[in-house]
PDB file of N, CA and C in Angstrom:
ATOM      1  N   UNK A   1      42.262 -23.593  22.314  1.00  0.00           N
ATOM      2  CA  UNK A   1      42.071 -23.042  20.999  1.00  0.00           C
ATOM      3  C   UNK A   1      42.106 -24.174  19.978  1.00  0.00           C
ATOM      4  N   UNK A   2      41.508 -24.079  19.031  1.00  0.00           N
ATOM      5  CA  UNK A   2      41.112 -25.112  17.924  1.00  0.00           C
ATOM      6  C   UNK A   2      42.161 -24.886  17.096  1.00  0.00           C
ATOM      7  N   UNK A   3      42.134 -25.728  16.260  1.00  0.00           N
ATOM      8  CA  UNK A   3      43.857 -25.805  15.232  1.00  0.00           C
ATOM      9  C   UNK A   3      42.817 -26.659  14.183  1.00  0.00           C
ATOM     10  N   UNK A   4      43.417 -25.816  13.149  1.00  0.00           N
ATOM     11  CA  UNK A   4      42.924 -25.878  11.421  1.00  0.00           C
ATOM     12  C   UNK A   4      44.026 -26.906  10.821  1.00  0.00           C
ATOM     13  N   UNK A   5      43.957 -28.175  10.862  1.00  0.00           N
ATOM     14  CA  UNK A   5      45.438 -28.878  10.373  1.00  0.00           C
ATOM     15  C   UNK A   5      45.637 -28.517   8.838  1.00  0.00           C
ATOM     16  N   UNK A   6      44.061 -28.202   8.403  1.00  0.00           N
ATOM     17  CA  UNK A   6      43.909 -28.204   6.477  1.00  0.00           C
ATOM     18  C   UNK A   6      44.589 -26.889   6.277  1.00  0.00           C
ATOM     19  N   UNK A   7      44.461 -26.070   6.619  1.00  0.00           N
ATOM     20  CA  UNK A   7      45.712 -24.622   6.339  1.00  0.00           C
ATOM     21  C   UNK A   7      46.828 -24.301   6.278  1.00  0.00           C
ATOM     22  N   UNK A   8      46.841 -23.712   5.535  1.00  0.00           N
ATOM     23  CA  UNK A   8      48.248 -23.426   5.501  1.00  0.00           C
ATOM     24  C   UNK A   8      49.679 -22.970   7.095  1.00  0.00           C
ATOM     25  N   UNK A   9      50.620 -23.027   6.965  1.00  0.00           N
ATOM     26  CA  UNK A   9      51.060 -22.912   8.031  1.00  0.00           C
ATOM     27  C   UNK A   9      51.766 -21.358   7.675  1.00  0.00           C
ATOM     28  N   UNK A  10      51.757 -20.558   8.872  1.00  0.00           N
ATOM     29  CA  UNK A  10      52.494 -19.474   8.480  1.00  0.00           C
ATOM     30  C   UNK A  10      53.778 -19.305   8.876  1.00  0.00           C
ATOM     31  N   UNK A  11      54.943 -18.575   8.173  1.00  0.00           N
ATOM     32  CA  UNK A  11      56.393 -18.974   8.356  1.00  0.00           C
ATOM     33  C   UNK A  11      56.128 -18.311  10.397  1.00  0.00           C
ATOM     34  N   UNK A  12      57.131 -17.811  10.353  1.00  0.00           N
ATOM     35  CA  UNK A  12      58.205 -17.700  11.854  1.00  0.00           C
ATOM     36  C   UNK A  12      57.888 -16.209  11.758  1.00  0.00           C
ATOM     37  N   UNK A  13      58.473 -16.094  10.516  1.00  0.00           N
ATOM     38  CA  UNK A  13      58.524 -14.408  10.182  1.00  0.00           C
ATOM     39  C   UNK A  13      56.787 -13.595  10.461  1.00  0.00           C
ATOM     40  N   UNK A  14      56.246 -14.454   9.591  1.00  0.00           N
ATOM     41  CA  UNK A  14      54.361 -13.966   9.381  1.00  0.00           C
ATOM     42  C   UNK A  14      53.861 -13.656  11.323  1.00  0.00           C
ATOM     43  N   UNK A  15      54.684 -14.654  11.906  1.00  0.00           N
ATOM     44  CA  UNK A  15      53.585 -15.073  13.179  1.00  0.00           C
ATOM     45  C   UNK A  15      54.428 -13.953  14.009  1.00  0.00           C
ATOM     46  N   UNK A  16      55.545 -13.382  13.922  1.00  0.00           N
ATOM     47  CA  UNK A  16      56.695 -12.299  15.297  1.00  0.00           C
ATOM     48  C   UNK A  16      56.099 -10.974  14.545  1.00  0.00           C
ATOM     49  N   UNK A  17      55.419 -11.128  12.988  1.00  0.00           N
ATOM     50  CA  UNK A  17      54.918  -9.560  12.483  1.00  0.00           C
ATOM     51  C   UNK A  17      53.608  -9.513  13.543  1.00  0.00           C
ATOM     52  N   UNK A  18      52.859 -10.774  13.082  1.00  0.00           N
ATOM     53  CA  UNK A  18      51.175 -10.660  13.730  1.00  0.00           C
ATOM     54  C   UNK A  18      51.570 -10.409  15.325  1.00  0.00           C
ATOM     55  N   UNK A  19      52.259 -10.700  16.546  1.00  0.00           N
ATOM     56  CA  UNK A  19      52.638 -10.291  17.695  1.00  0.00           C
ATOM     57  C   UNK A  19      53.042  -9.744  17.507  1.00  0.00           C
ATOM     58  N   UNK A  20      53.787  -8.811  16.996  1.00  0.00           N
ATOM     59  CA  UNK A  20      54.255  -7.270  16.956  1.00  0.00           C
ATOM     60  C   UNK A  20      53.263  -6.468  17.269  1.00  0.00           C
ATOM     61  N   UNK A  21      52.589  -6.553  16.062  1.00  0.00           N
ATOM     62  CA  UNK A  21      50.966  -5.778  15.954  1.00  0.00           C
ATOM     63  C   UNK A  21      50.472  -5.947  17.092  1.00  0.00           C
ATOM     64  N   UNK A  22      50.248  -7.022  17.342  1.00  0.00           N
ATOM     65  CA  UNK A  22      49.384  -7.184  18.833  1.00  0.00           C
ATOM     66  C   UNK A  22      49.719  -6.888  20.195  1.00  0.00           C
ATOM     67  N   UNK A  23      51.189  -6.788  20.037  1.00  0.00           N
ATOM     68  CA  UNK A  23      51.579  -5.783  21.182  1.00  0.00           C
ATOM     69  C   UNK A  23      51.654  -4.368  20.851  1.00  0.00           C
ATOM     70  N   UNK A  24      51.378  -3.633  19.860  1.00  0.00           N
ATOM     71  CA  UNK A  24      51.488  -2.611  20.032  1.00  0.00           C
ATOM     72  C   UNK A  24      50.395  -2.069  20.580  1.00  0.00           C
ATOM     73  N   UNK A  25      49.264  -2.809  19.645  1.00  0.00           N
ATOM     74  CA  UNK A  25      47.852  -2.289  20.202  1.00  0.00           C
ATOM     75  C   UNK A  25      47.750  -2.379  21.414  1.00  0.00           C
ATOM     76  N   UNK A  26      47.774  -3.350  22.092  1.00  0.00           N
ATOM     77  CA  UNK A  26      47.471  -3.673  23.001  1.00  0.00           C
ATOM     78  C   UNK A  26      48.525  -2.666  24.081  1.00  0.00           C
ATOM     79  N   UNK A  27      49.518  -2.470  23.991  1.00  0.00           N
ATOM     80  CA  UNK A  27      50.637  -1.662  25.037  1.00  0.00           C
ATOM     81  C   UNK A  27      50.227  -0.256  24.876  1.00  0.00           C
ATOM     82  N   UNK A  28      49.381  -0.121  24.633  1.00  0.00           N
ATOM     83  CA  UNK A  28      48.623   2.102  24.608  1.00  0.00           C
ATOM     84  C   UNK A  28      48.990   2.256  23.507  1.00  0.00           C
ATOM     85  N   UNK A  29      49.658   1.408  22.440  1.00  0.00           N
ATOM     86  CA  UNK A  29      49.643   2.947  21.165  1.00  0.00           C
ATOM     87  C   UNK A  29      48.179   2.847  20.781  1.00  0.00           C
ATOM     88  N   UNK A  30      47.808   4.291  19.769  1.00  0.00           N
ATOM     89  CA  UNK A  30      46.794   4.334  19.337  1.00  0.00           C
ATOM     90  C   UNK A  30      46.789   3.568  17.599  1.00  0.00           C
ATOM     91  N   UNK A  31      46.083   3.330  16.985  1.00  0.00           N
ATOM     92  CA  UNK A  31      46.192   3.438  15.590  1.00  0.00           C
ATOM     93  C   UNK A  31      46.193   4.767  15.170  1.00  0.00           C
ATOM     94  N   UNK A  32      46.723   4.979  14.043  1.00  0.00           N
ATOM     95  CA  UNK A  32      46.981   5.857  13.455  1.00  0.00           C
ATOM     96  C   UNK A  32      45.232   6.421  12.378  1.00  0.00           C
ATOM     97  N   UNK A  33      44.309   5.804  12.847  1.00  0.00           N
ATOM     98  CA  UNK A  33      43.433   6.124  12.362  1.00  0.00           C
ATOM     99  C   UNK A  33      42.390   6.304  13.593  1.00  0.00           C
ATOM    100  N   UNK A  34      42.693   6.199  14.739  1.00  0.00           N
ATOM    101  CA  UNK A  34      41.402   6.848  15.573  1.00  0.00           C
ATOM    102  C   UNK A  34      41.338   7.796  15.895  1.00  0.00           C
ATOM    103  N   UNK A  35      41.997   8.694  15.662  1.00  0.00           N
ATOM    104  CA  UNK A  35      41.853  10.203  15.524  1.00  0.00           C
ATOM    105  C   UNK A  35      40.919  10.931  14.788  1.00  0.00           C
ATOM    106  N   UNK A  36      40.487  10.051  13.398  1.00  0.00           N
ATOM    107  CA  UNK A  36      39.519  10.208  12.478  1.00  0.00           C
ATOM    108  C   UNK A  36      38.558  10.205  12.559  1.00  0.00           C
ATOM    109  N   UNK A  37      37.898   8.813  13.290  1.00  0.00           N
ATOM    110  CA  UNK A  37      36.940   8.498  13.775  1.00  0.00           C
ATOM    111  C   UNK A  37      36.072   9.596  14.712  1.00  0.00           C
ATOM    112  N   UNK A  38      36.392   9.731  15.550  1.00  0.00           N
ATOM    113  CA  UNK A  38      35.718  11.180  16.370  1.00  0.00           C
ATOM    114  C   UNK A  38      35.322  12.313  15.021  1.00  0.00           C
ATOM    115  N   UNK A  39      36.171  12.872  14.306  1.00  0.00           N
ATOM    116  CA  UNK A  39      35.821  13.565  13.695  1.00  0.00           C
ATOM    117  C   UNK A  39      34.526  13.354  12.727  1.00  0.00           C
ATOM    118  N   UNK A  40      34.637  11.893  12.074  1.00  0.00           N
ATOM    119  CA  UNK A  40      33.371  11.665  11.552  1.00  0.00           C
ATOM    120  C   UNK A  40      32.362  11.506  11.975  1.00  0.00           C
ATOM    121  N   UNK A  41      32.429  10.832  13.119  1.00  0.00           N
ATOM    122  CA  UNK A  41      31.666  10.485  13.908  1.00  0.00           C
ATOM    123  C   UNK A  41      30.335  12.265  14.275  1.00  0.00           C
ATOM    124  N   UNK A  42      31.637  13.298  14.984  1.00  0.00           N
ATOM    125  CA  UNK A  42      30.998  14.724  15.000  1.00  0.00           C
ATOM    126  C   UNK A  42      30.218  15.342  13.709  1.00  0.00           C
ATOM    127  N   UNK A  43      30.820  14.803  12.687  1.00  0.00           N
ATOM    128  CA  UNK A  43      30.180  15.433  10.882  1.00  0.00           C
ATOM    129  C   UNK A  43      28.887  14.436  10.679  1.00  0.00           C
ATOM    130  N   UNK A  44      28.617  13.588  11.186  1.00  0.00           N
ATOM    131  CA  UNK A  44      27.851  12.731  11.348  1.00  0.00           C
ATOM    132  C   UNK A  44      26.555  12.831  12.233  1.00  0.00           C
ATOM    133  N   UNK A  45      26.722  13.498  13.561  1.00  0.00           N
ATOM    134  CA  UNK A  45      25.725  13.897  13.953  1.00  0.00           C
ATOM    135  C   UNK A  45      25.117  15.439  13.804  1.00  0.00           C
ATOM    136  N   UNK A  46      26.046  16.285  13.373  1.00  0.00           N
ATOM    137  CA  UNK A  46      25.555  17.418  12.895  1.00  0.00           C
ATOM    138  C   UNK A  46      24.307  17.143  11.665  1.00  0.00           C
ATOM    139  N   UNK A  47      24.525  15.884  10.979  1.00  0.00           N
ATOM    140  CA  UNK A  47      23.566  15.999   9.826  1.00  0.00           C
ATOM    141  C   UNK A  47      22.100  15.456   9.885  1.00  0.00           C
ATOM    142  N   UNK A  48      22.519  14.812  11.036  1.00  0.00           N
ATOM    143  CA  UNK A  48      20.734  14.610  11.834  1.00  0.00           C
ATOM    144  C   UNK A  48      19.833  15.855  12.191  1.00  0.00           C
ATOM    145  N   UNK A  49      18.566  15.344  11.226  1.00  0.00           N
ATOM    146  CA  UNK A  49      17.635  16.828  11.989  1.00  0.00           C
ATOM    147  C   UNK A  49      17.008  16.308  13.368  1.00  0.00           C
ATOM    148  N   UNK A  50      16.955  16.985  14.389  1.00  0.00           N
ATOM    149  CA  UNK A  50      16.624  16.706  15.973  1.00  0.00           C
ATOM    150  C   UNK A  50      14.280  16.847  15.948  1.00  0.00           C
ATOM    151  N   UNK A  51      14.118  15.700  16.440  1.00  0.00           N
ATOM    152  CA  UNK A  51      12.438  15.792  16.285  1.00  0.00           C
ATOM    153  C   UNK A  51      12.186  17.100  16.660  1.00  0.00           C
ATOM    154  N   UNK A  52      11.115  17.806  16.242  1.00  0.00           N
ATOM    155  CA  UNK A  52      10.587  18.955  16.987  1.00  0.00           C
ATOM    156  C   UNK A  52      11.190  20.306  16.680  1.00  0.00           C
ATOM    157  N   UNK A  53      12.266  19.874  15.539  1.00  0.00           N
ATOM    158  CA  UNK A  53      13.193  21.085  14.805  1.00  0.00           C
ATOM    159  C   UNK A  53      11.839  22.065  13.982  1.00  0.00           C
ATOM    160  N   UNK A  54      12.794  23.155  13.992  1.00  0.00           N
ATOM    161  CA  UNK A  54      11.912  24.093  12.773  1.00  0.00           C
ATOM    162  C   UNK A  54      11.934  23.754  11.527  1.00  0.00           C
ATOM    163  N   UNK A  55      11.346  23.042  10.415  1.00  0.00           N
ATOM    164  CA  UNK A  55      10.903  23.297   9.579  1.00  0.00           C
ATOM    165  C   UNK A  55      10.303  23.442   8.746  1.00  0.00           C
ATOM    166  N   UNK A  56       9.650  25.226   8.918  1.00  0.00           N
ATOM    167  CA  UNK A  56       8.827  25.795   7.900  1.00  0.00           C
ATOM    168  C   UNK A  56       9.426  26.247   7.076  1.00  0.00           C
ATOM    169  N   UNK A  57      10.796  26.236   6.683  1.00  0.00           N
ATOM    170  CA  UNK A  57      11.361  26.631   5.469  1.00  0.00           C
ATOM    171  C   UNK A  57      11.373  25.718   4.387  1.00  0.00           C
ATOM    172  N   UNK A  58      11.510  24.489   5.041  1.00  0.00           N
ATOM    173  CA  UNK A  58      11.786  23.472   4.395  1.00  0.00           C
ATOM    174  C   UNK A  58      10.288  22.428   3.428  1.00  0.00           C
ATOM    175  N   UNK A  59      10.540  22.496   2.082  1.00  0.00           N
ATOM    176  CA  UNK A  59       9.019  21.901   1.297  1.00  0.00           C
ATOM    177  C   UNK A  59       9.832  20.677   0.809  1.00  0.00           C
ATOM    178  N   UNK A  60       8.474  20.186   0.805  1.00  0.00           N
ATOM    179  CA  UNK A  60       8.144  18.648   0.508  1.00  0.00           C
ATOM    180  C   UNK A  60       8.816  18.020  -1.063  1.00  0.00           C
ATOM    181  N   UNK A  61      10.068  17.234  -0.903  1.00  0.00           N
ATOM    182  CA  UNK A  61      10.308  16.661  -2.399  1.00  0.00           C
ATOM    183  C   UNK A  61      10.045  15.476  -3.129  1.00  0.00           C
ATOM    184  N   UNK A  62       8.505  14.760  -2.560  1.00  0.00           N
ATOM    185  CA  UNK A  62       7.997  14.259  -3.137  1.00  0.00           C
ATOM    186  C   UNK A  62       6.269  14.701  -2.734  1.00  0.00           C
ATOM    187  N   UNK A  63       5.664  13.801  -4.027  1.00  0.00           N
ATOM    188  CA  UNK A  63       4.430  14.442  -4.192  1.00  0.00           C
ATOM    189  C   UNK A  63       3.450  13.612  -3.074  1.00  0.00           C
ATOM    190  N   UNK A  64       2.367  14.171  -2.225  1.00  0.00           N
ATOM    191  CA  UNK A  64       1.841  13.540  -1.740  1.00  0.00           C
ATOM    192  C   UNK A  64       0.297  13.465  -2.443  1.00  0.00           C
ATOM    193  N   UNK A  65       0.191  11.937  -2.908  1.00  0.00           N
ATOM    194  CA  UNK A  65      -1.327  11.944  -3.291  1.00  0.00           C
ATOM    195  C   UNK A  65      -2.543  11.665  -2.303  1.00  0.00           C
ATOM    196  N   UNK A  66      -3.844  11.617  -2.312  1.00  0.00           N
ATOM    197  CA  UNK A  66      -4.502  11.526  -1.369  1.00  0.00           C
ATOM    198  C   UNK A  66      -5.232  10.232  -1.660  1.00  0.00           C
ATOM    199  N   UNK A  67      -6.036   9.956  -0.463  1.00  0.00           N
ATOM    200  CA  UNK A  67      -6.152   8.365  -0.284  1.00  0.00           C
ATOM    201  C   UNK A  67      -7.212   8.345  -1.890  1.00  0.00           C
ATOM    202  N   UNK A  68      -7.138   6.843  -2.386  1.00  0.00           N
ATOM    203  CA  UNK A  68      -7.424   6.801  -3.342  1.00  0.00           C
ATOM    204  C   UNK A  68      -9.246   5.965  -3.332  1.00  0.00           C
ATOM    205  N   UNK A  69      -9.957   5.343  -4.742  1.00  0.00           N
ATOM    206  CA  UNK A  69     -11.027   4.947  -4.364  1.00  0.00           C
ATOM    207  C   UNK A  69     -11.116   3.453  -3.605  1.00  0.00           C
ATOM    208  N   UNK A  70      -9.655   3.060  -4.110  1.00  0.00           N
ATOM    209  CA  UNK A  70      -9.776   0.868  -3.697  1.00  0.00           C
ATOM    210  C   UNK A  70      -8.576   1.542  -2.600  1.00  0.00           C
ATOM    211  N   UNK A  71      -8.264   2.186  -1.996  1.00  0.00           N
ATOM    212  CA  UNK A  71      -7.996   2.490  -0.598  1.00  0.00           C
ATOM    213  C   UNK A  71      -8.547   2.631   0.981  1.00  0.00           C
ATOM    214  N   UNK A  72      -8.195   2.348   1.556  1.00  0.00           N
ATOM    215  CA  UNK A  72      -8.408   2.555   3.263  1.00  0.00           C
ATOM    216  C   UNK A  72      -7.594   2.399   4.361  1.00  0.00           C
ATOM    217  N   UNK A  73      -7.655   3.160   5.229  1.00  0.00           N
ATOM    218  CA  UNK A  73      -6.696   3.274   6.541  1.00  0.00           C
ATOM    219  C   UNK A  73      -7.316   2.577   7.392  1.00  0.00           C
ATOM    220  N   UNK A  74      -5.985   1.445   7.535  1.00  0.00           N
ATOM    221  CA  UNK A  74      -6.300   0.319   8.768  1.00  0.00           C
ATOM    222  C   UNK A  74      -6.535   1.342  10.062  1.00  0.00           C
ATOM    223  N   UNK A  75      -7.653   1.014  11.152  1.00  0.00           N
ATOM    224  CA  UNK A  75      -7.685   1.732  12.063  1.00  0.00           C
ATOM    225  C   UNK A  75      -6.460   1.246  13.331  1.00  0.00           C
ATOM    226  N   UNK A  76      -6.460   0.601  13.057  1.00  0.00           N
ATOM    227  CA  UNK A  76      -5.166  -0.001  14.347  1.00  0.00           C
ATOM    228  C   UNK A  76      -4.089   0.419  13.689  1.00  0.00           C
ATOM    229  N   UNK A  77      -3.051   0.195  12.326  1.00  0.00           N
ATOM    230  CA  UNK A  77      -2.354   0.223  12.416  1.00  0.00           C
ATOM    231  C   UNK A  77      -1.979   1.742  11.430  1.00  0.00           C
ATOM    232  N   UNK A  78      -2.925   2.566  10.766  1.00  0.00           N
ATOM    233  CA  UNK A  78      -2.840   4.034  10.372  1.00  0.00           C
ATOM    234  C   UNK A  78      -1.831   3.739   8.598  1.00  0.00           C
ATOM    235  N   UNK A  79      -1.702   2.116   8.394  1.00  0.00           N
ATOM    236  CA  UNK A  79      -1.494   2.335   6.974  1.00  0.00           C
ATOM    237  C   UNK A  79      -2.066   2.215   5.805  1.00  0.00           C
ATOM    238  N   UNK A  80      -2.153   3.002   5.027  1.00  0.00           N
ATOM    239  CA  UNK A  80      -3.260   2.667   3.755  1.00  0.00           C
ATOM    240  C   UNK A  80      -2.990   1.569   2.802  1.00  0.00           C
ATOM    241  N   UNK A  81      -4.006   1.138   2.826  1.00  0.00           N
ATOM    242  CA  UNK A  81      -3.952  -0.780   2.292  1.00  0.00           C
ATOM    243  C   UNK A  81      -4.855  -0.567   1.329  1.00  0.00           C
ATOM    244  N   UNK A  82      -4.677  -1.267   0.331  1.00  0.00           N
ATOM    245  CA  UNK A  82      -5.580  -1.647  -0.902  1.00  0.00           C
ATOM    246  C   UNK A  82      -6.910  -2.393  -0.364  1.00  0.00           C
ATOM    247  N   UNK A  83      -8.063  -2.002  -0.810  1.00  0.00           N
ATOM    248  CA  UNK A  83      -9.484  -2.831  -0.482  1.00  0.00           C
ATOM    249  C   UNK A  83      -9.083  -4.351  -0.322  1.00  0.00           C
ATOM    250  N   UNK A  84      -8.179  -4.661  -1.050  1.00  0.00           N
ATOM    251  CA  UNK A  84      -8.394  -6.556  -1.276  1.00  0.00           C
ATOM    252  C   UNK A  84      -7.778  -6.619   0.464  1.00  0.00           C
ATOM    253  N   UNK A  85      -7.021  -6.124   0.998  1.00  0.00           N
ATOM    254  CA  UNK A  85      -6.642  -6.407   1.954  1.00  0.00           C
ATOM    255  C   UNK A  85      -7.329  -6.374   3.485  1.00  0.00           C
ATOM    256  N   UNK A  86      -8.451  -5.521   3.360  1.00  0.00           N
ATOM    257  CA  UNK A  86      -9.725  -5.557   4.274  1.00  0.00           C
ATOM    258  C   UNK A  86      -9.579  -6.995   5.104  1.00  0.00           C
ATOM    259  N   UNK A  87      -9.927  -6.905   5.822  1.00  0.00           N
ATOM    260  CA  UNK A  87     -10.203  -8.778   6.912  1.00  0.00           C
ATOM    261  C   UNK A  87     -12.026  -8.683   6.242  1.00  0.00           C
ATOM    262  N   UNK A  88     -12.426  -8.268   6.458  1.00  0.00           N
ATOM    263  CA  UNK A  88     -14.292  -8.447   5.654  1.00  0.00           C
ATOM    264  C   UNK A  88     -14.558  -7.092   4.975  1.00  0.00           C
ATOM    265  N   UNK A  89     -15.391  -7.204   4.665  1.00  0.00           N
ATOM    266  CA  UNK A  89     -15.708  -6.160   3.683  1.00  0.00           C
ATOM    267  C   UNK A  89     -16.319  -5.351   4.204  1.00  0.00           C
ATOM    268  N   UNK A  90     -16.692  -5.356   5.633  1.00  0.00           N
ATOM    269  CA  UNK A  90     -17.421  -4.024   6.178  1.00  0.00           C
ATOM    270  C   UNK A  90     -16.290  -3.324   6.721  1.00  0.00           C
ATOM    271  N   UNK A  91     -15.221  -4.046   7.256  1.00  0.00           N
ATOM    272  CA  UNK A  91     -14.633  -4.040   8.244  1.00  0.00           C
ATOM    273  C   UNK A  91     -13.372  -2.523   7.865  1.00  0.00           C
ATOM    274  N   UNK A  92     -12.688  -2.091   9.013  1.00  0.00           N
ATOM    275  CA  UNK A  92     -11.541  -1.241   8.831  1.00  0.00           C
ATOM    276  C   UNK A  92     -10.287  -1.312   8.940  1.00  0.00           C
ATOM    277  N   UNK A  93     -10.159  -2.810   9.066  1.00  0.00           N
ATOM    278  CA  UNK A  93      -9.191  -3.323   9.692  1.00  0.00           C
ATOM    279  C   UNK A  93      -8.036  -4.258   8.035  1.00  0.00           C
ATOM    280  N   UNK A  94      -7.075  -4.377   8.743  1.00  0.00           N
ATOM    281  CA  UNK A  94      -6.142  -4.922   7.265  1.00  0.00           C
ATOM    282  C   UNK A  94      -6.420  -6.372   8.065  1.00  0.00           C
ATOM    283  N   UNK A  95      -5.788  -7.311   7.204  1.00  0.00           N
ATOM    284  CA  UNK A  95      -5.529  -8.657   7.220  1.00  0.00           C
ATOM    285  C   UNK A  95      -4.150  -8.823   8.613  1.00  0.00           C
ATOM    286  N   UNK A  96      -3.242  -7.772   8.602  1.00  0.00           N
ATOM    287  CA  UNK A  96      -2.464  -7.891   9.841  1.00  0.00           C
ATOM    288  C   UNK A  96      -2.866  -7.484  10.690  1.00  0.00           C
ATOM    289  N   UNK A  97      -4.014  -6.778  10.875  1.00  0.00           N
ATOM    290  CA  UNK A  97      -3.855  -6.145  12.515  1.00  0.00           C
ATOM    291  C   UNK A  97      -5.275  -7.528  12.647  1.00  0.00           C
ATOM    292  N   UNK A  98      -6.046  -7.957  12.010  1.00  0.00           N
ATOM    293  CA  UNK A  98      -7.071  -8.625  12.582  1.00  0.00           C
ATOM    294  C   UNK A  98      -7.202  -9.628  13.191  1.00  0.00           C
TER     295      UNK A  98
END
């Protein structure tokens, strides 16, 4: 193990607290906070919607506009890119997929 000579040194007292701790963990107790964890963890995946879920109840809260005139959909990669971004000017392709 490497040794920091520029640091400070910690008393007698600081270093039998820090092994305290470290035997406790380490000897089966639990922390007093992983009990929590599971629970959030469960509130946490309840709030995921699962692919392929139902919803037709559910509407759209932003607006979707439709492709515009200096627009086009790269054919490889299905995102709409501004004209300047074309690889040629005939072409359907963006500057990344070409």
């Amino acid at each position: 193990m490497a040794t920091d000579y520029d640091a400070s040194r910690k008393s007698e007292d600081e270093q039998k607290e820090e092994s305290l701790e470290a035997r406790r963990l380490t000897s089966g107790e639990q922390d007093k906070t992983s009990g929590q964890v599971d629970v959030d963890e469960t509130a946490l995946a309840e709030s995921y919607e699962l692919p392929g879920a139902d919803l037709s109840s559910e509407t759209l809260s932003i607006e979707v506009t439709p492709e515009q005139a200096d627009e086009f959909v790269c054919t490889a990669c299905f995102l709409v890119q501004h004209t300047s971004r074309r690889s040629s000017p005939a072409a359907t392709l963006c500057n990344d997929c070409a």
